[in-house]
C-alpha atoms as a PDB file:
ATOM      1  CA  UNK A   1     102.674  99.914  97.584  1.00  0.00           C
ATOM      2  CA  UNK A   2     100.007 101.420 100.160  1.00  0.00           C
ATOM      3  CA  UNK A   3     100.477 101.054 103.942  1.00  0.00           C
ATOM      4  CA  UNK A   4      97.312  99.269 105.383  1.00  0.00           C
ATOM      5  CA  UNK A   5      95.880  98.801 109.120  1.00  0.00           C
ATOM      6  CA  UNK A   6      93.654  95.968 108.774  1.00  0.00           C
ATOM      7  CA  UNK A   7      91.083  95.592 112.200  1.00  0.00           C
ATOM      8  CA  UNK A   8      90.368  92.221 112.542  1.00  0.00           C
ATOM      9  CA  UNK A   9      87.672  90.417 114.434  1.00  0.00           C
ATOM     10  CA  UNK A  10      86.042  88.192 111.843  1.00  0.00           C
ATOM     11  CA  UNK A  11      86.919  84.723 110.151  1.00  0.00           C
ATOM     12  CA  UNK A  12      87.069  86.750 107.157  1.00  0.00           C
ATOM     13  CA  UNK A  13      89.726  89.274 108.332  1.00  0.00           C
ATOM     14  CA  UNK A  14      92.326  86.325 108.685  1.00  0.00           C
ATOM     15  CA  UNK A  15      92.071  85.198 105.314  1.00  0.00           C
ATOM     16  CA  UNK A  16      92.384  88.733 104.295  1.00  0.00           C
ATOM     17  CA  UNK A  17      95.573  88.948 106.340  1.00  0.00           C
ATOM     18  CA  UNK A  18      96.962  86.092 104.997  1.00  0.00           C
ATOM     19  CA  UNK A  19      97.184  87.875 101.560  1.00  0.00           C
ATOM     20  CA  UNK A  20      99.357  91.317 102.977  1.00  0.00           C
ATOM     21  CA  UNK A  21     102.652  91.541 102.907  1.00  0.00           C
ATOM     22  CA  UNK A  22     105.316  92.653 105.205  1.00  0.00           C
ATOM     23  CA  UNK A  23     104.644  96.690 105.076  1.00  0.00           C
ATOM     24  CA  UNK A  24     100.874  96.266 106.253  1.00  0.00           C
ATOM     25  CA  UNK A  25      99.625  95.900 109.903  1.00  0.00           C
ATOM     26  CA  UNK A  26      97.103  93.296 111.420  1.00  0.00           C
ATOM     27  CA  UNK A  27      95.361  94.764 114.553  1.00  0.00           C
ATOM     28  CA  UNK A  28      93.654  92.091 117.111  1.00  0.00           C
ATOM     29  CA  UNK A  29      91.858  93.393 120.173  1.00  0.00           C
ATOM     30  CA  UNK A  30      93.299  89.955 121.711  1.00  0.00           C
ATOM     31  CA  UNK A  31      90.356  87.907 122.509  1.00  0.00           C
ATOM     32  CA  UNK A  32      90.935  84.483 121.015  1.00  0.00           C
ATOM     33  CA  UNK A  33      94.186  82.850 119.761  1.00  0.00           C
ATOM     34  CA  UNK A  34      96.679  85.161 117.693  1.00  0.00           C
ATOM     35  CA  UNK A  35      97.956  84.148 114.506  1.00  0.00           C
ATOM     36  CA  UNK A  36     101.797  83.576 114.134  1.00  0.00           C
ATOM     37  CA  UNK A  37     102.015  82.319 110.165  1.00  0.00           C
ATOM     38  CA  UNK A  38     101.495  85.816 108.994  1.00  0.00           C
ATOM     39  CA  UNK A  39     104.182  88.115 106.492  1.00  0.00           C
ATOM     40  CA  UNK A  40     102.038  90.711 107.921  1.00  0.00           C
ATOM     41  CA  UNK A  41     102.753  92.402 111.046  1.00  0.00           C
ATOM     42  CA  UNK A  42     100.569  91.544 113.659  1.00  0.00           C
ATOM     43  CA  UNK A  43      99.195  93.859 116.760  1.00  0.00           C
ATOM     44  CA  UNK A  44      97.501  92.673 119.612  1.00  0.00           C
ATOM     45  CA  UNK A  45      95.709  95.418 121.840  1.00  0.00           C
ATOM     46  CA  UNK A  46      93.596  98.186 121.905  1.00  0.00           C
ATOM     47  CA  UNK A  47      94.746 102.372 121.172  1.00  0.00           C
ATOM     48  CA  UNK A  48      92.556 104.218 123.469  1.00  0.00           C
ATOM     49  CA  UNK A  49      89.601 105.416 121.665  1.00  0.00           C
ATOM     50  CA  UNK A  50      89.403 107.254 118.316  1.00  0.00           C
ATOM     51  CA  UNK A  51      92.049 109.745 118.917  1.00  0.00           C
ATOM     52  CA  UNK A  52      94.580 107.302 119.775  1.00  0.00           C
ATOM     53  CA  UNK A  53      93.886 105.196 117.238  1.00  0.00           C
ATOM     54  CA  UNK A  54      94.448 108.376 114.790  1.00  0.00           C
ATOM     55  CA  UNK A  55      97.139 108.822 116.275  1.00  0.00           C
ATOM     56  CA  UNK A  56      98.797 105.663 114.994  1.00  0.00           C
ATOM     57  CA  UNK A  57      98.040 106.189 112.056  1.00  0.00           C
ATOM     58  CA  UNK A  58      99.815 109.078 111.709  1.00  0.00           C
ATOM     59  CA  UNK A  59     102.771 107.535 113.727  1.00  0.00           C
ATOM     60  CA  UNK A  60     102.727 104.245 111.304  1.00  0.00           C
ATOM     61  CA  UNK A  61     102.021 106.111 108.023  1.00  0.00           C
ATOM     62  CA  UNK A  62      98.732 104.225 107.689  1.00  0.00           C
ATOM     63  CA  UNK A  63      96.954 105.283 104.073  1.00  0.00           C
ATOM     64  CA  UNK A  64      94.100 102.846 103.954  1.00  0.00           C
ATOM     65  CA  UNK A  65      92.409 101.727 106.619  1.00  0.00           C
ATOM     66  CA  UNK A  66      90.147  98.387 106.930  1.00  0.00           C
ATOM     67  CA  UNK A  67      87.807  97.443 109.256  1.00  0.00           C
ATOM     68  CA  UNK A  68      87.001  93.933 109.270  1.00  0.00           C
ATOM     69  CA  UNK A  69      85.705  93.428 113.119  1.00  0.00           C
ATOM     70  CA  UNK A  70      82.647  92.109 114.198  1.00  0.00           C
ATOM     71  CA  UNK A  71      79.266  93.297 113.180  1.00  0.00           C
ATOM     72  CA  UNK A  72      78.413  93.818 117.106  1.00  0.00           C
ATOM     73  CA  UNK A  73      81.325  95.768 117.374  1.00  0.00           C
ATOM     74  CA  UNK A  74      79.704  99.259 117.099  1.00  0.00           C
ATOM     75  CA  UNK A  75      82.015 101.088 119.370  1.00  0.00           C
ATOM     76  CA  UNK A  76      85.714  99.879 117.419  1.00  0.00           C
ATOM     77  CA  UNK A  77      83.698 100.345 113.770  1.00  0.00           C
ATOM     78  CA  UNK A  78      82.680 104.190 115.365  1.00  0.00           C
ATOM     79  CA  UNK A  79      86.135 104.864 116.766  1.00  0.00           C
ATOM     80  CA  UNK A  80      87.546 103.323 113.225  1.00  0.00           C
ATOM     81  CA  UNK A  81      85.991 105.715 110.989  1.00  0.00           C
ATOM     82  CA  UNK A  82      86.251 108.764 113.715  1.00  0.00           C
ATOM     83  CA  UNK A  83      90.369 108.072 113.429  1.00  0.00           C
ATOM     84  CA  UNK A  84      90.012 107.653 109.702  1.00  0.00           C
ATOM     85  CA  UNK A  85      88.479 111.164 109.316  1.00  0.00           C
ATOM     86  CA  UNK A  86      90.742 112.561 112.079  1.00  0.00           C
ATOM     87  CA  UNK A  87      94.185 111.364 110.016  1.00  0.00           C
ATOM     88  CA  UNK A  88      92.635 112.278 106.535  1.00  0.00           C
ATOM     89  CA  UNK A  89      92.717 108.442 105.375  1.00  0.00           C
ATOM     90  CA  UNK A  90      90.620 106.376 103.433  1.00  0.00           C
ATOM     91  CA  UNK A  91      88.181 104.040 105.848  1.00  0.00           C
ATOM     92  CA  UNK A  92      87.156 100.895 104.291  1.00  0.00           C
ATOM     93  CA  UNK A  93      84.534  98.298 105.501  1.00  0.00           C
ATOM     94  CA  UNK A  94      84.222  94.620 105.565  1.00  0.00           C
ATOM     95  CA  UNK A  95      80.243  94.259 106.631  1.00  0.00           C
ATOM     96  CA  UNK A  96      79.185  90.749 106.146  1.00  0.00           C
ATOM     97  CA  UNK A  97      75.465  90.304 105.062  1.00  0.00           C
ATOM     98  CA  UNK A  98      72.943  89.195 107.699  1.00  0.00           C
ATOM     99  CA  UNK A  99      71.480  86.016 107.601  1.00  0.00           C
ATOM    100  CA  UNK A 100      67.763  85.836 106.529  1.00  0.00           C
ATOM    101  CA  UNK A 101      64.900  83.881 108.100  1.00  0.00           C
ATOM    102  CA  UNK A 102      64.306  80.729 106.022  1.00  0.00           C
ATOM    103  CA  UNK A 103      60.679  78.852 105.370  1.00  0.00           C
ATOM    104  CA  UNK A 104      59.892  77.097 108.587  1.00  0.00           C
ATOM    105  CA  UNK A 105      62.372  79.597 110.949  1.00  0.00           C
ATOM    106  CA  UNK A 106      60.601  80.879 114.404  1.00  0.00           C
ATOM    107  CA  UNK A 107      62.759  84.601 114.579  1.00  0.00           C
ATOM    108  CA  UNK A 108      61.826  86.853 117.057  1.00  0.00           C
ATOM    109  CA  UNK A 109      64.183  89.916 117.360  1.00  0.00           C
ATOM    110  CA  UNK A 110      65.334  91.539 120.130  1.00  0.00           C
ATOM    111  CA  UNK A 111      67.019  94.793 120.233  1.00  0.00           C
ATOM    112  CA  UNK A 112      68.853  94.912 123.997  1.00  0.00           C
ATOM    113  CA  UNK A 113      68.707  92.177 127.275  1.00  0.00           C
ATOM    114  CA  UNK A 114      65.897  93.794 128.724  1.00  0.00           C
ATOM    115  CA  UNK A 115      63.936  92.416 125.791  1.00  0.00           C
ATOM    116  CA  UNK A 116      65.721  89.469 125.313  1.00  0.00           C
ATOM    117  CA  UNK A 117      65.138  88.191 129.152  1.00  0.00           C
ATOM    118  CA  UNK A 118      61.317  89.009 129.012  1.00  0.00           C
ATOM    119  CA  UNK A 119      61.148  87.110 125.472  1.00  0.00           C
ATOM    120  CA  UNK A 120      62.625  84.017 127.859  1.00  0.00           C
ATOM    121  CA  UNK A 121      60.591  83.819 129.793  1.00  0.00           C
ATOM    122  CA  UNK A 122      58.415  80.630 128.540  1.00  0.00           C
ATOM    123  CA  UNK A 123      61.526  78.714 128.197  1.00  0.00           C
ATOM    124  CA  UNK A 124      63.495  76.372 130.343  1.00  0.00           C
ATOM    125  CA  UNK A 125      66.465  75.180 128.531  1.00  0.00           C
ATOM    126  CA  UNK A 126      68.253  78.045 126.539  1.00  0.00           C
ATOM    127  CA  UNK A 127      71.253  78.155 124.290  1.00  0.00           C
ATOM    128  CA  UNK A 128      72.943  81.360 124.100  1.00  0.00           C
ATOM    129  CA  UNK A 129      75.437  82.040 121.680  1.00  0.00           C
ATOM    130  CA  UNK A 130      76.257  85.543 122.029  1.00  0.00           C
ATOM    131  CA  UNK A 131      79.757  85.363 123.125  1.00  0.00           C
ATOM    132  CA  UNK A 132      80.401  86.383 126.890  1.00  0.00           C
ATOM    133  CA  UNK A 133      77.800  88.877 127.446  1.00  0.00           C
ATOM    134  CA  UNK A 134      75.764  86.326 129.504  1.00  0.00           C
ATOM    135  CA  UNK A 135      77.975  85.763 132.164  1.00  0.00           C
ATOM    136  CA  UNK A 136      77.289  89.300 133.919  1.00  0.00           C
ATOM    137  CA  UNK A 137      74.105  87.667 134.449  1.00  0.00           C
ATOM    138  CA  UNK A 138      74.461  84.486 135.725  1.00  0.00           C
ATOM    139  CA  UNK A 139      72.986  85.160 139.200  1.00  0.00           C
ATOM    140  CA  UNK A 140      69.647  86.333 137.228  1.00  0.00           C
ATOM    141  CA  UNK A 141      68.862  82.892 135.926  1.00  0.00           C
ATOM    142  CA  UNK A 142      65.125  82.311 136.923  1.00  0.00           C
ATOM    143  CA  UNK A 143      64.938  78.775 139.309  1.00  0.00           C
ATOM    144  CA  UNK A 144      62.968  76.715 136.065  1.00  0.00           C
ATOM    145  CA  UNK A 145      65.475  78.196 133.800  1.00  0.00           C
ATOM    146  CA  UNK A 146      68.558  76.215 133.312  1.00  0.00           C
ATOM    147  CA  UNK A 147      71.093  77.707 130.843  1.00  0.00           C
ATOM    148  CA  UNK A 148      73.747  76.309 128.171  1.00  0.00           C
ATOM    149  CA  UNK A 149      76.340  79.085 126.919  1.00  0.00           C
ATOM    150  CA  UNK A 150      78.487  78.843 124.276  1.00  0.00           C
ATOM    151  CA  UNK A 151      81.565  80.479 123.629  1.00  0.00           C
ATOM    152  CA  UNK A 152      85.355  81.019 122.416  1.00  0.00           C
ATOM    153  CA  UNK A 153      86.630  79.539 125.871  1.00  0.00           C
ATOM    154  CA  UNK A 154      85.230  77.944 128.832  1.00  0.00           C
ATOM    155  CA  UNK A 155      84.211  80.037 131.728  1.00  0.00           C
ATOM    156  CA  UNK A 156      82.794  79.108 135.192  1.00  0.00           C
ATOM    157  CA  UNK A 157      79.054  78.619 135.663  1.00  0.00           C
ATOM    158  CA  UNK A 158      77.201  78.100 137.959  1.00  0.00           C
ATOM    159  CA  UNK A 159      74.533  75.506 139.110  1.00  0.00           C
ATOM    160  CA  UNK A 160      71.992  76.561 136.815  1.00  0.00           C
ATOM    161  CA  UNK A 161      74.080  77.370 133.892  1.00  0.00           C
ATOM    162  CA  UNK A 162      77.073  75.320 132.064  1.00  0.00           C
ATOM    163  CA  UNK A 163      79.474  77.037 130.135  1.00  0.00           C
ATOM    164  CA  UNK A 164      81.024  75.263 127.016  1.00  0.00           C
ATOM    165  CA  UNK A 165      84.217  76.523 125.398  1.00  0.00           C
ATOM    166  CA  UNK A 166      83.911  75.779 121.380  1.00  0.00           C
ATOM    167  CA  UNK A 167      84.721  77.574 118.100  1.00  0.00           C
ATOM    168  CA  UNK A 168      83.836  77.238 114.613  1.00  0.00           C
ATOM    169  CA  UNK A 169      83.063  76.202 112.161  1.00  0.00           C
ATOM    170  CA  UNK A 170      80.486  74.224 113.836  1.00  0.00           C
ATOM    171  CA  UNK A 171      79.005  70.952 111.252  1.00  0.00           C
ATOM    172  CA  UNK A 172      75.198  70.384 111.427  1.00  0.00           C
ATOM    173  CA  UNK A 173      75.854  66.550 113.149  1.00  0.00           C
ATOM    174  CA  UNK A 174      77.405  68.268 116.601  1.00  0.00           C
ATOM    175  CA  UNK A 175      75.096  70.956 116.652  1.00  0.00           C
ATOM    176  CA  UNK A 176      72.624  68.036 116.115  1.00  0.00           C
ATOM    177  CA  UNK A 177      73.554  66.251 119.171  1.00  0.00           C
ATOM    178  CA  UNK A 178      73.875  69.429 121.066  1.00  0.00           C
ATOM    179  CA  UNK A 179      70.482  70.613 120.808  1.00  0.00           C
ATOM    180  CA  UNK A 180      69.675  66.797 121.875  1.00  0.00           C
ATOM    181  CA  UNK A 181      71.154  65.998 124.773  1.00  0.00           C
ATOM    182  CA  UNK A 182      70.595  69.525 126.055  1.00  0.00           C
ATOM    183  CA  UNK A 183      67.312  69.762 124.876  1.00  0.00           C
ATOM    184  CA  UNK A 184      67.655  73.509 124.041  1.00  0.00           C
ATOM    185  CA  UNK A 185      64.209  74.849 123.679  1.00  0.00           C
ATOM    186  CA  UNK A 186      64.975  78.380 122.439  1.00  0.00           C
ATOM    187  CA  UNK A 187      68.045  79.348 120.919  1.00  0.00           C
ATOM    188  CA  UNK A 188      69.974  82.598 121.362  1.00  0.00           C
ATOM    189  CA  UNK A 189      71.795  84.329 118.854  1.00  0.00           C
ATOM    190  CA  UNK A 190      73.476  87.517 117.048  1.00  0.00           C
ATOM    191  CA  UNK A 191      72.974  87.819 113.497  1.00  0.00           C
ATOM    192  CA  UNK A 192      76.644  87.948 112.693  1.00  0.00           C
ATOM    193  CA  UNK A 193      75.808  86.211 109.090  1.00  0.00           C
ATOM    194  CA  UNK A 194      78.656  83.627 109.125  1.00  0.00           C
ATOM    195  CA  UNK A 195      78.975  80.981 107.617  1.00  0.00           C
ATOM    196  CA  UNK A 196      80.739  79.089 110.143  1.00  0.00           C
ATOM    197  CA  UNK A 197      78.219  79.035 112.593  1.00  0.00           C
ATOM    198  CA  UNK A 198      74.934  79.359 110.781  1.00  0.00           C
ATOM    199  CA  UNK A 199      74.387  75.342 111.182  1.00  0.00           C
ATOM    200  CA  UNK A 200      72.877  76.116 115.042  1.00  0.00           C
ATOM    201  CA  UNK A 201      69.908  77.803 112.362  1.00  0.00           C
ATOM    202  CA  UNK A 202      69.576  74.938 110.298  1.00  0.00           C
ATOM    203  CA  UNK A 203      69.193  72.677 113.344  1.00  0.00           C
ATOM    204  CA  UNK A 204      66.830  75.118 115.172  1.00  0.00           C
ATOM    205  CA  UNK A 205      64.727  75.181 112.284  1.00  0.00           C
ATOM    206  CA  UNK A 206      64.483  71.339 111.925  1.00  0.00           C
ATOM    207  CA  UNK A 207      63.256  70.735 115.620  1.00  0.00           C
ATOM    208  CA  UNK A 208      60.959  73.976 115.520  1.00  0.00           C
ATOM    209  CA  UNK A 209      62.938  75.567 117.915  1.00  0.00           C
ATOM    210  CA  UNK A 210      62.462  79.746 118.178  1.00  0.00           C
ATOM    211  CA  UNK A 211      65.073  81.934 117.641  1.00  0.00           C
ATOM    212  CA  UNK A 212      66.068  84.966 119.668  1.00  0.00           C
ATOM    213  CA  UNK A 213      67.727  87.514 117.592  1.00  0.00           C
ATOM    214  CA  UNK A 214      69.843  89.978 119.156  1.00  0.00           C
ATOM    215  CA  UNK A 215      68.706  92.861 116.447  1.00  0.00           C
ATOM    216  CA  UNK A 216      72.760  94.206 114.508  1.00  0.00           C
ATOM    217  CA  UNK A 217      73.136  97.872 115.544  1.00  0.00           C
ATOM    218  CA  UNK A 218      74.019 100.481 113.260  1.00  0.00           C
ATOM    219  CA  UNK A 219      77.626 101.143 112.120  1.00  0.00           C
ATOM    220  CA  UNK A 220      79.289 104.002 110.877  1.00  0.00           C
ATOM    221  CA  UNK A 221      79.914 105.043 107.837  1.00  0.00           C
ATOM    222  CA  UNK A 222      82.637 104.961 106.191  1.00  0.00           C
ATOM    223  CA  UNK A 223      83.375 105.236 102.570  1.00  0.00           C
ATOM    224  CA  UNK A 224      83.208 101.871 101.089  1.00  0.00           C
ATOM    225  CA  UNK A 225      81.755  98.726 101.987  1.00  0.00           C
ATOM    226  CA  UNK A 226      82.133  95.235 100.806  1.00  0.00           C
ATOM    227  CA  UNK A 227      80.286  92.287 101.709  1.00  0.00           C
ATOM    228  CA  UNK A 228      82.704  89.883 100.664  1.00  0.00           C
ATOM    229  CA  UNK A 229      87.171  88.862 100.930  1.00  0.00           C
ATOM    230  CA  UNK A 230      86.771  88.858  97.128  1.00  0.00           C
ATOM    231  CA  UNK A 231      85.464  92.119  96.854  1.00  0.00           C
ATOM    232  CA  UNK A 232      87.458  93.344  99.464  1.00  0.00           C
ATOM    233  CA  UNK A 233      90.702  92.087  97.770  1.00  0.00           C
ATOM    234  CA  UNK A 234      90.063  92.628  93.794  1.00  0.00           C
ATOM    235  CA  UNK A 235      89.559  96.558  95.355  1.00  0.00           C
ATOM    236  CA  UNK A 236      92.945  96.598  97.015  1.00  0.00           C
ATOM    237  CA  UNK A 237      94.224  95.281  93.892  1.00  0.00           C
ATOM    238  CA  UNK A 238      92.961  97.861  91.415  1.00  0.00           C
ATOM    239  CA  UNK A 239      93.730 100.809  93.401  1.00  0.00           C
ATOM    240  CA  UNK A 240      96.793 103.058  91.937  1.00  0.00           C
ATOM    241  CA  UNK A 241      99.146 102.231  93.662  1.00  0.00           C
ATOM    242  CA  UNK A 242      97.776  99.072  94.794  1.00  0.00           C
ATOM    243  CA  UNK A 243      97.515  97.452  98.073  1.00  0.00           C
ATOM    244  CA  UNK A 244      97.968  93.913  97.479  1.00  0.00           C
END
């Protein structure tokens, strides 16, 4: 079989990891738990840009490799195919579909915080889910603005902003109660398309509460893309040799 560095960074990556065998390589930045119930081998850090990530390819005898990270994560996708092309390897992509605006949704993009901050400016009681990115700016918060973050782990706040450590999958009832007894007027959001935490839409969209989208930048290409694990796995499958 194929040697294969699989980046990680999404739900789906895991379950593609869970399918490799001993030979191939799972690579975690190391934000958020690390599996240990893997045949694969796991790696936890970063290489030091494109060239250093070429270079462990070469070092490994990597012949395929997969990105599966975040669709946010412009710089690691870049730097992916970069290393790809540098080590003459195959550079697959995991890119999971956006979610679409649904009858009754109130989407407003936004393409960087700039935007995003004068877009907030009507509201009082924001929910941002966009990972950690907010808490650079916690000592911008506006005096009728009180904020609710979300993300992987709990951070400190401050008094106009309360940080809440959760991760998916999120179920419609929480996120429910959530938008309730915070009474979130505007909610905050990437487009990362999964399924896991797409319920914060569905609830949104029930109280007519707007949406700020933070607008998916564009990723590099590479030379296939999937938009599923099945479609990512029946390819490693076919190939001759296969991967899988």
């Amino acid at each position: 079989m194929k040697r294969m560095l699989l980046l990680g960074g999404v739900t789906e990556a895991l379950a593609i990891a869970r399918t490799l065998g001993p030979e191939h390589i799972y690579s975690l930045a190391g934000v958020g738990r690390v599996p240990t119930d893997l045949t694969c081998q796991v790696r936890v850090g970063g290489y030091g840009g494109a060239a250093g990530l070429a270079q462990f390819i070469r070092d490994e005898g990597i012949e395929l490799l997969l990105d599966a990270t975040h669709p946010y994560a412009a710089q690691i996708s870049q730097n992916a195919a970069t290393a790809a092309q540098l080590s003459g390897i195959p550079c697959w992509a995991l890119r999971r579909p956006a979610w679409q605006p649904q009858p009754g949704d109130d989407w407003r993009e936004v393409s960087d915080w700039a935007q995003l901050i004068e877009a907030l400016k009507p509201f009082h009681r924001p929910l941002f889910t966009l990972g950690r990115e907010p808490l650079q700016h916690l000592h911008e918060i506006p005096p009728e603005q009180f904020w609710t973050l979300r993300a992987l782990d709990v951070y400190p706040g401050n008094e106009r902003c309360e940080v809440i450590g959760a991760r998916g999958p999120f179920v419609i009832e929480d996120e429910r109660e959530l938008f309730e007894r915070r009474q979130i007027d505007v909610l905050i959001s990437k487009n990362s398309g999964s399924t896991a935490t797409e319920p914060k839409l569905e609830v949104a969209r029930e109280r007519g509460v707007p949406v700020l989208v933070l607008k998916r930048p564009v990723l590099a290409k590479v030379g296939r893309e999937f938009g599923s694990v099945t479609a990512v796995l029946t390819a490693l499958r076919v190939e001759s040799p296969p991967y899988l």
